[in-house]
PDB file of N, CA and C in Angstrom:
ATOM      1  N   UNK A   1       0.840  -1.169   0.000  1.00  0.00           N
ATOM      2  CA  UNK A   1       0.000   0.000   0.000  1.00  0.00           C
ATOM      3  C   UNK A   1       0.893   1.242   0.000  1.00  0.00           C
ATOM      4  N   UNK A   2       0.507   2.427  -0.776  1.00  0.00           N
ATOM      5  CA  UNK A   2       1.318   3.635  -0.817  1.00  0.00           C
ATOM      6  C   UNK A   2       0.378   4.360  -0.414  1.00  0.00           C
ATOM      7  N   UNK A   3       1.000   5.047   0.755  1.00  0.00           N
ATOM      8  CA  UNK A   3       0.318   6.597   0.673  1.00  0.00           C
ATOM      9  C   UNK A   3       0.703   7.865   0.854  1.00  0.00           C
ATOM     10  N   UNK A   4       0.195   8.772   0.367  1.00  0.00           N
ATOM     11  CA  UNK A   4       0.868   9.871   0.286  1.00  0.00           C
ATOM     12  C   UNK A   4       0.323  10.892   0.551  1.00  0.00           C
ATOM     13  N   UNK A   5       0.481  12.154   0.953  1.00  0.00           N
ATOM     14  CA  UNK A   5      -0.074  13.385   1.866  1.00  0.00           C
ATOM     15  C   UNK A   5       0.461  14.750   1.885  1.00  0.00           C
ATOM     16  N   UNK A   6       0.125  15.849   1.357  1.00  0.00           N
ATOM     17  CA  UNK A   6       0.892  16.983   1.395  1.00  0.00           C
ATOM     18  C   UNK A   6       0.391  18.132   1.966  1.00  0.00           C
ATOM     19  N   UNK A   7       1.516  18.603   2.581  1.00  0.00           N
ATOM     20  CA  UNK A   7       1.435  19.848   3.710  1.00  0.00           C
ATOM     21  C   UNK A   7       2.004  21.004   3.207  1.00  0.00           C
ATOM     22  N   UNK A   8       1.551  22.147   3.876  1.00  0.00           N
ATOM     23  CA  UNK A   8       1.871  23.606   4.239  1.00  0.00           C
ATOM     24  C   UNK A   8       2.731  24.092   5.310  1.00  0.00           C
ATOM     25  N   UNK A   9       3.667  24.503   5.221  1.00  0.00           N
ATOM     26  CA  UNK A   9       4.620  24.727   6.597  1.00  0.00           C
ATOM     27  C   UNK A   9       4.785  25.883   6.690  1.00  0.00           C
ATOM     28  N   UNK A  10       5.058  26.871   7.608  1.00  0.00           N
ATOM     29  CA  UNK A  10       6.228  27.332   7.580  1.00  0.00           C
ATOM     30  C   UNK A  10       7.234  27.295   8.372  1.00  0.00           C
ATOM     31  N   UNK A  11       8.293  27.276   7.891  1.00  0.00           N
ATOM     32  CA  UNK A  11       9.132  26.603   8.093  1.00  0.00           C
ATOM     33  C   UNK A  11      10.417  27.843   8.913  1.00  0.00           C
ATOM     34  N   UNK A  12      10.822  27.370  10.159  1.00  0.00           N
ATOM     35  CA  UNK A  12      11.613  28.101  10.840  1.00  0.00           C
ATOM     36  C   UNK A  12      12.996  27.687  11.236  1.00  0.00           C
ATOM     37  N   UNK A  13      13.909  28.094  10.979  1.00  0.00           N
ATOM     38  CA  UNK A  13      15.657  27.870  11.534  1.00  0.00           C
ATOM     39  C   UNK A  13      16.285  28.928  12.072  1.00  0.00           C
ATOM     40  N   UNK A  14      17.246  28.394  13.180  1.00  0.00           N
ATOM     41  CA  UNK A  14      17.899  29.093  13.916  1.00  0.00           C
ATOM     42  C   UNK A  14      19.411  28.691  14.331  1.00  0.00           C
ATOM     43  N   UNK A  15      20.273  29.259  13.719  1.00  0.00           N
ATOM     44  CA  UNK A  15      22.121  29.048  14.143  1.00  0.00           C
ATOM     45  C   UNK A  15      22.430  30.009  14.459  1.00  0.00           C
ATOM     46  N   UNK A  16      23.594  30.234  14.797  1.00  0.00           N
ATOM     47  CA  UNK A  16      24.652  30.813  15.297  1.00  0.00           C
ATOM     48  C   UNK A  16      25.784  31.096  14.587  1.00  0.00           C
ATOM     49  N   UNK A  17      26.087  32.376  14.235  1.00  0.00           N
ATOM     50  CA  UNK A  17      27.101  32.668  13.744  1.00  0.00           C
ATOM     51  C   UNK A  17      28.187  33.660  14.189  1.00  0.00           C
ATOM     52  N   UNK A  18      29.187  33.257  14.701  1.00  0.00           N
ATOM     53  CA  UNK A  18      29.835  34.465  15.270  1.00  0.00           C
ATOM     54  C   UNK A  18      30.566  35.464  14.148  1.00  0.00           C
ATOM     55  N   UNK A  19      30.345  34.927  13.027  1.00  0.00           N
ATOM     56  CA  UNK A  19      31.098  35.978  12.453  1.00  0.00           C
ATOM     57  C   UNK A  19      30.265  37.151  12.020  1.00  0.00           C
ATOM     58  N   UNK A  20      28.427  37.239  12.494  1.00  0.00           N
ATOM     59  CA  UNK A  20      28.293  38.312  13.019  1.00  0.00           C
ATOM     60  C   UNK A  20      27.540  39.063  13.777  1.00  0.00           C
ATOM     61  N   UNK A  21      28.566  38.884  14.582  1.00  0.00           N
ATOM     62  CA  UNK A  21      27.773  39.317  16.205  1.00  0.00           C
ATOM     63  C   UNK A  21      28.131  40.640  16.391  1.00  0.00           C
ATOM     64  N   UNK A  22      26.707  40.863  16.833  1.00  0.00           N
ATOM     65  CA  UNK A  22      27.274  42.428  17.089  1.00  0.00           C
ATOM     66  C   UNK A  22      27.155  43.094  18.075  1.00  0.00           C
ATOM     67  N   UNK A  23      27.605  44.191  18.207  1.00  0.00           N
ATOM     68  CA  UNK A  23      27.790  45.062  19.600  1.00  0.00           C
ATOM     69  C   UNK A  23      26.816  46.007  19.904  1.00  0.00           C
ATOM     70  N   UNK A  24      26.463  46.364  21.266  1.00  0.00           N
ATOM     71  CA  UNK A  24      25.230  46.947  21.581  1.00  0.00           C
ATOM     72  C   UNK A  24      24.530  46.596  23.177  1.00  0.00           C
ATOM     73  N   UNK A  25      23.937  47.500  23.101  1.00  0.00           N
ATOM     74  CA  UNK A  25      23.552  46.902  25.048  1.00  0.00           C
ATOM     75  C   UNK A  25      22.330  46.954  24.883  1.00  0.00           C
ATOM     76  N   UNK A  26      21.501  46.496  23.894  1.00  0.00           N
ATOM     77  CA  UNK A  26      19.952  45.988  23.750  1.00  0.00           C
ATOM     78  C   UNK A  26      20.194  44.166  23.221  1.00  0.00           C
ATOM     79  N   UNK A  27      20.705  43.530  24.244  1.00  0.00           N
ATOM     80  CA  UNK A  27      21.022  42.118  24.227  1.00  0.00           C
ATOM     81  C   UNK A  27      19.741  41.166  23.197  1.00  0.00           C
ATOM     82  N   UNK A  28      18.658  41.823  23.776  1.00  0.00           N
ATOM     83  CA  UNK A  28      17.292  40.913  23.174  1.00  0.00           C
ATOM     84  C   UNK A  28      17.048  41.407  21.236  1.00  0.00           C
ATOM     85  N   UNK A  29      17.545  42.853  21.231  1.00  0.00           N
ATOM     86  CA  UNK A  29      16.739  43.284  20.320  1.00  0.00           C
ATOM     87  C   UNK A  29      17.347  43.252  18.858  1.00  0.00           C
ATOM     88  N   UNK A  30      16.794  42.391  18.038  1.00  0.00           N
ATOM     89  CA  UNK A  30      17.485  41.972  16.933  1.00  0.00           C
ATOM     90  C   UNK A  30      17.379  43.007  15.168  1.00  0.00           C
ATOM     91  N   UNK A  31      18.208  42.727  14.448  1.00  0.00           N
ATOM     92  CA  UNK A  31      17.957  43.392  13.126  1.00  0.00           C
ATOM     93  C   UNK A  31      17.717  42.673  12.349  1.00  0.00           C
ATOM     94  N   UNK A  32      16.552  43.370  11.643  1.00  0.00           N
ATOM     95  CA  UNK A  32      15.838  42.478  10.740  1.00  0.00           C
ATOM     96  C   UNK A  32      16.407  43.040   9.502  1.00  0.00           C
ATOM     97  N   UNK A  33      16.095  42.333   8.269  1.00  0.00           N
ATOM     98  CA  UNK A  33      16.690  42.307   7.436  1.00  0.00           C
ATOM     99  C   UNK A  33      15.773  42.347   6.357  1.00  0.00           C
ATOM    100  N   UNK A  34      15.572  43.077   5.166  1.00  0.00           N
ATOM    101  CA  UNK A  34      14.850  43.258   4.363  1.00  0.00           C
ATOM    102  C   UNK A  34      14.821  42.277   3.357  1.00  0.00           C
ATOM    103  N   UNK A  35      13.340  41.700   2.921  1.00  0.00           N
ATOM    104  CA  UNK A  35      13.432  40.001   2.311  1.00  0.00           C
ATOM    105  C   UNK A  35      14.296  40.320   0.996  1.00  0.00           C
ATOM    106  N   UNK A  36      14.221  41.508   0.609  1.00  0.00           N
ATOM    107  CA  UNK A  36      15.176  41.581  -0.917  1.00  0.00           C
ATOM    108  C   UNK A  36      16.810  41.578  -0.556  1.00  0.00           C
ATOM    109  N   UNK A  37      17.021  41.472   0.148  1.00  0.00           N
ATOM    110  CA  UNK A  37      18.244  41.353   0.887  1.00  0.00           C
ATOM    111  C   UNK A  37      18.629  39.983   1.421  1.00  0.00           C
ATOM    112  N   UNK A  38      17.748  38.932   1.942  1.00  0.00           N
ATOM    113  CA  UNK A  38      18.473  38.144   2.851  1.00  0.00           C
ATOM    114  C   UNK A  38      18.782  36.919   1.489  1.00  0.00           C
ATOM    115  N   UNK A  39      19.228  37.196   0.358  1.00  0.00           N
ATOM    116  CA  UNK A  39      20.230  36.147  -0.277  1.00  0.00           C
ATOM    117  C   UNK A  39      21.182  36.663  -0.249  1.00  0.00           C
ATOM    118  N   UNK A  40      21.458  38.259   0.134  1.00  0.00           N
ATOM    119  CA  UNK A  40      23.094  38.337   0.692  1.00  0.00           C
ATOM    120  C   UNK A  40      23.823  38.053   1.824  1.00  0.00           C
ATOM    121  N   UNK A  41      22.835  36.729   2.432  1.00  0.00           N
ATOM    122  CA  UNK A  41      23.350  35.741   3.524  1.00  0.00           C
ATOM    123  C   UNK A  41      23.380  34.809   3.282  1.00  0.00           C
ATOM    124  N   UNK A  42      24.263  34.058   3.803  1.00  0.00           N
ATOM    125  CA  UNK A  42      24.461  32.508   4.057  1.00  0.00           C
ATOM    126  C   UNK A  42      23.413  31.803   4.391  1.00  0.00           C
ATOM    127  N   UNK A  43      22.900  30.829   3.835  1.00  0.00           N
ATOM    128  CA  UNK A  43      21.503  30.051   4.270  1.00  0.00           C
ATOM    129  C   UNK A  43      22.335  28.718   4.616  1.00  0.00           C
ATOM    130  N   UNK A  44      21.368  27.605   5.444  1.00  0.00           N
ATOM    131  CA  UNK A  44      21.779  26.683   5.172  1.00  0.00           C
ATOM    132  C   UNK A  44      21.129  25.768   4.033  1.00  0.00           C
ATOM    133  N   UNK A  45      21.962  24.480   3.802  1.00  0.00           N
ATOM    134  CA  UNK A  45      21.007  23.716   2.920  1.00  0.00           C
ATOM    135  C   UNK A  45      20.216  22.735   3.132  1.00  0.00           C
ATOM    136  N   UNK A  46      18.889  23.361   3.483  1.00  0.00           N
ATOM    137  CA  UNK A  46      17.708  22.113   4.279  1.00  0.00           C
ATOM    138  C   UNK A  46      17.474  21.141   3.385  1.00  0.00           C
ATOM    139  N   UNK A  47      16.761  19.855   3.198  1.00  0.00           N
ATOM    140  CA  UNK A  47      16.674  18.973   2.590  1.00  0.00           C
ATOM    141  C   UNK A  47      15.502  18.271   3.416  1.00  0.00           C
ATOM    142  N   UNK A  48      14.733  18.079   2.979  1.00  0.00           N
ATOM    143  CA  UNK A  48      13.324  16.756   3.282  1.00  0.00           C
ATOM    144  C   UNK A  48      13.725  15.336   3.291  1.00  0.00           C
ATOM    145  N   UNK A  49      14.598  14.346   3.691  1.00  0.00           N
ATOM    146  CA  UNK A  49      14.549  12.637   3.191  1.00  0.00           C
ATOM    147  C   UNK A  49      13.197  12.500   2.864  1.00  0.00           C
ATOM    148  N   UNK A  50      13.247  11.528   2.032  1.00  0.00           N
ATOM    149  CA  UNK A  50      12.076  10.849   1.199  1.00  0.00           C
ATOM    150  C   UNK A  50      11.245  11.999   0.502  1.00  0.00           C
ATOM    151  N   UNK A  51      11.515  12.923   0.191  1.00  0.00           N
ATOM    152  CA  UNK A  51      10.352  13.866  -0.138  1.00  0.00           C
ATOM    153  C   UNK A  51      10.233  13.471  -1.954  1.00  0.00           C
ATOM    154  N   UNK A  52       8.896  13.920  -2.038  1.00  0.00           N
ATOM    155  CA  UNK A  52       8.393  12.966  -3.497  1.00  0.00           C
ATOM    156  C   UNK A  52       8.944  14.901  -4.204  1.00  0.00           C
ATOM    157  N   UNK A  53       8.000  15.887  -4.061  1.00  0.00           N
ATOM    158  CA  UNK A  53       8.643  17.093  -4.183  1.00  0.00           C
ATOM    159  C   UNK A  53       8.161  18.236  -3.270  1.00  0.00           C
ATOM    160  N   UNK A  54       8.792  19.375  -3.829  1.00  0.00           N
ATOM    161  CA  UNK A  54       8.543  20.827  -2.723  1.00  0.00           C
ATOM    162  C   UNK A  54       8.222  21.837  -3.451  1.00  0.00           C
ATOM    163  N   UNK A  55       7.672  22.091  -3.164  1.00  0.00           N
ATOM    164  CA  UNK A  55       7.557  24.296  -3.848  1.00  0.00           C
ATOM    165  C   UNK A  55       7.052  24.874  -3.034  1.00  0.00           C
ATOM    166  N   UNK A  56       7.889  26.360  -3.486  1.00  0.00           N
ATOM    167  CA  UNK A  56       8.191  27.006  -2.269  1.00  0.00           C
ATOM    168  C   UNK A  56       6.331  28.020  -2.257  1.00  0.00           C
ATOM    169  N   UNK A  57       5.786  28.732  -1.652  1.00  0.00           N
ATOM    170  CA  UNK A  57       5.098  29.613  -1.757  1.00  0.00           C
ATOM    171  C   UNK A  57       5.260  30.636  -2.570  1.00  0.00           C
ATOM    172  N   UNK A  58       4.544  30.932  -3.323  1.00  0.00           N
ATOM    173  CA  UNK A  58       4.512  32.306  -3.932  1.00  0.00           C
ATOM    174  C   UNK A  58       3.352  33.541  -4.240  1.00  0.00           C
ATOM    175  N   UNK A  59       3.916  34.163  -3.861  1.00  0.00           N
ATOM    176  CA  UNK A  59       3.119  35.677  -3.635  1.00  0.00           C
ATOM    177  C   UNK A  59       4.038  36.850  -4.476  1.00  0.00           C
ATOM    178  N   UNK A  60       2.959  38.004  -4.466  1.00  0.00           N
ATOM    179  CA  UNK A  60       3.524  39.353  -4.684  1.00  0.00           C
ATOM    180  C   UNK A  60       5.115  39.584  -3.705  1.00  0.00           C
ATOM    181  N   UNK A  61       5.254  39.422  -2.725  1.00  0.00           N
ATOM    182  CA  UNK A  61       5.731  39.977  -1.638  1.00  0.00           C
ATOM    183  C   UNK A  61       6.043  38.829  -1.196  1.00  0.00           C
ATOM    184  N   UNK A  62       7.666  38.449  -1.594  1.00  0.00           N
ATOM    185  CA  UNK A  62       8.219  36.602  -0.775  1.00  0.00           C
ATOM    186  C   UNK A  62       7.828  36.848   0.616  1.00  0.00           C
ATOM    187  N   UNK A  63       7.721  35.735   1.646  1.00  0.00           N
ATOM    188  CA  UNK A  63       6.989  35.301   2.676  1.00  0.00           C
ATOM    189  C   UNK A  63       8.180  34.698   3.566  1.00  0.00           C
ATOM    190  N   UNK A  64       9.351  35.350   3.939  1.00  0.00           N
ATOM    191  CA  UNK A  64      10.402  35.374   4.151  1.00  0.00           C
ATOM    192  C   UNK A  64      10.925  36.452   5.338  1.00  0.00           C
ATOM    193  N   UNK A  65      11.258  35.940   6.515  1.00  0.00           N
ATOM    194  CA  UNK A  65      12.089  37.063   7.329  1.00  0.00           C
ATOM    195  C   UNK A  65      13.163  36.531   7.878  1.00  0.00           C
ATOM    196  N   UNK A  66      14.039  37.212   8.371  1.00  0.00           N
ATOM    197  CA  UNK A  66      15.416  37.671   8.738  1.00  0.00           C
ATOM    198  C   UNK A  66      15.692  38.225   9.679  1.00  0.00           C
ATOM    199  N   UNK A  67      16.217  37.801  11.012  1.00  0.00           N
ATOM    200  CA  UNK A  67      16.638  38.290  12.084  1.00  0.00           C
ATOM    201  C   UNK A  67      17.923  38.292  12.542  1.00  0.00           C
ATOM    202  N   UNK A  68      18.731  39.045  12.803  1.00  0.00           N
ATOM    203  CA  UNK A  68      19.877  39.177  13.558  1.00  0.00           C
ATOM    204  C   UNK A  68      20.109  39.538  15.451  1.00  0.00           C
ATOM    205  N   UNK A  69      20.119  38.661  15.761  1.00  0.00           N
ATOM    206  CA  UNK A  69      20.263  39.093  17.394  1.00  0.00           C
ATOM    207  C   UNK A  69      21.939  39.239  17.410  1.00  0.00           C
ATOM    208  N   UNK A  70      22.140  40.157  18.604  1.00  0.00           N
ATOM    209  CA  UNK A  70      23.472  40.992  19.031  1.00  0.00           C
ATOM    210  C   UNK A  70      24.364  39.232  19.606  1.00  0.00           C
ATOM    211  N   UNK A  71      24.217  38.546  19.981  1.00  0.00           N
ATOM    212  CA  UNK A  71      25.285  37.526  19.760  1.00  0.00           C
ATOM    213  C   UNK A  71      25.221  36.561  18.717  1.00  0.00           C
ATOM    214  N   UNK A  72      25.072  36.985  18.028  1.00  0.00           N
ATOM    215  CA  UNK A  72      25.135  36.660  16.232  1.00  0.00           C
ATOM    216  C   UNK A  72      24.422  34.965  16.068  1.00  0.00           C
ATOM    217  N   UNK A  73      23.056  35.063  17.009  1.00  0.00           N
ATOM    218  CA  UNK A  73      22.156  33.958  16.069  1.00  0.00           C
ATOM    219  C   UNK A  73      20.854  34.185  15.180  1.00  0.00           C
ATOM    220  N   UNK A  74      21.309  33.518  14.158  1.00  0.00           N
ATOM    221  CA  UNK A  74      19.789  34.099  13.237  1.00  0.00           C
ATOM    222  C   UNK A  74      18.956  33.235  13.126  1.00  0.00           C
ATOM    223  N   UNK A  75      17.573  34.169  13.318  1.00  0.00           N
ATOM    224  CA  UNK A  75      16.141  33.491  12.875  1.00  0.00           C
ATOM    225  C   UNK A  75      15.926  33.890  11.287  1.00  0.00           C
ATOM    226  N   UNK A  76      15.294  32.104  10.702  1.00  0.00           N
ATOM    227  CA  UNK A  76      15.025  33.023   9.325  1.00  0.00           C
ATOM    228  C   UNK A  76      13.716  31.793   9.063  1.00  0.00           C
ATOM    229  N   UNK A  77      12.733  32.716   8.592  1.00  0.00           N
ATOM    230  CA  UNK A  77      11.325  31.725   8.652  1.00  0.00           C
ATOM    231  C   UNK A  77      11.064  32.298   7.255  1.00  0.00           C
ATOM    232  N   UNK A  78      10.571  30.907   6.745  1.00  0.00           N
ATOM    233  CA  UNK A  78       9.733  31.183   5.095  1.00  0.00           C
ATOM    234  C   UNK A  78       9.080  30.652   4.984  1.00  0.00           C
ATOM    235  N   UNK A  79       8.024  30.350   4.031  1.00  0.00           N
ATOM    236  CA  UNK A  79       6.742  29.811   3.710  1.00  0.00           C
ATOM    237  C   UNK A  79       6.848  29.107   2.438  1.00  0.00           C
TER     238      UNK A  79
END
């Protein structure tokens, strides 16, 4: 028997990068990053095992954000 089922995510990651951490005495408060901008960052490369296929969401306006907190870990959530 095969079965098969497809979902909607969105999908959230979070690392650490010290190469850029930054300085400031608002510890919590992070910089966001404008979605036409965040391919001038490093992503990682996520991957699904077993996935039959994927596509990404699409809209007017990608569905994409970008966070920088002051000890250099980033949130980056897409749809």
């Amino acid at each position: 028997m095969q079965q098969e089922f497809s979902v909607d995510i969105d999908f959230r990651e979070s690392w650490t990068d010290e190469r850029i951490r930054l300085n400031w005495t608002e510890p919590d408060m992070p910089v966001y990053i404008p979605y036409n901008n965040i391919d001038n960052f490093w992503l990682p490369d996520v991957y699904f095992p077993n996935q039959k296929a994927t596509t990404k969401h699409v809209d007017t306006v990608p569905n994409r954000s970008f966070r920088i907190f002051p000890n250099g870990t980033v949130r980056y959530t897409s749809r």
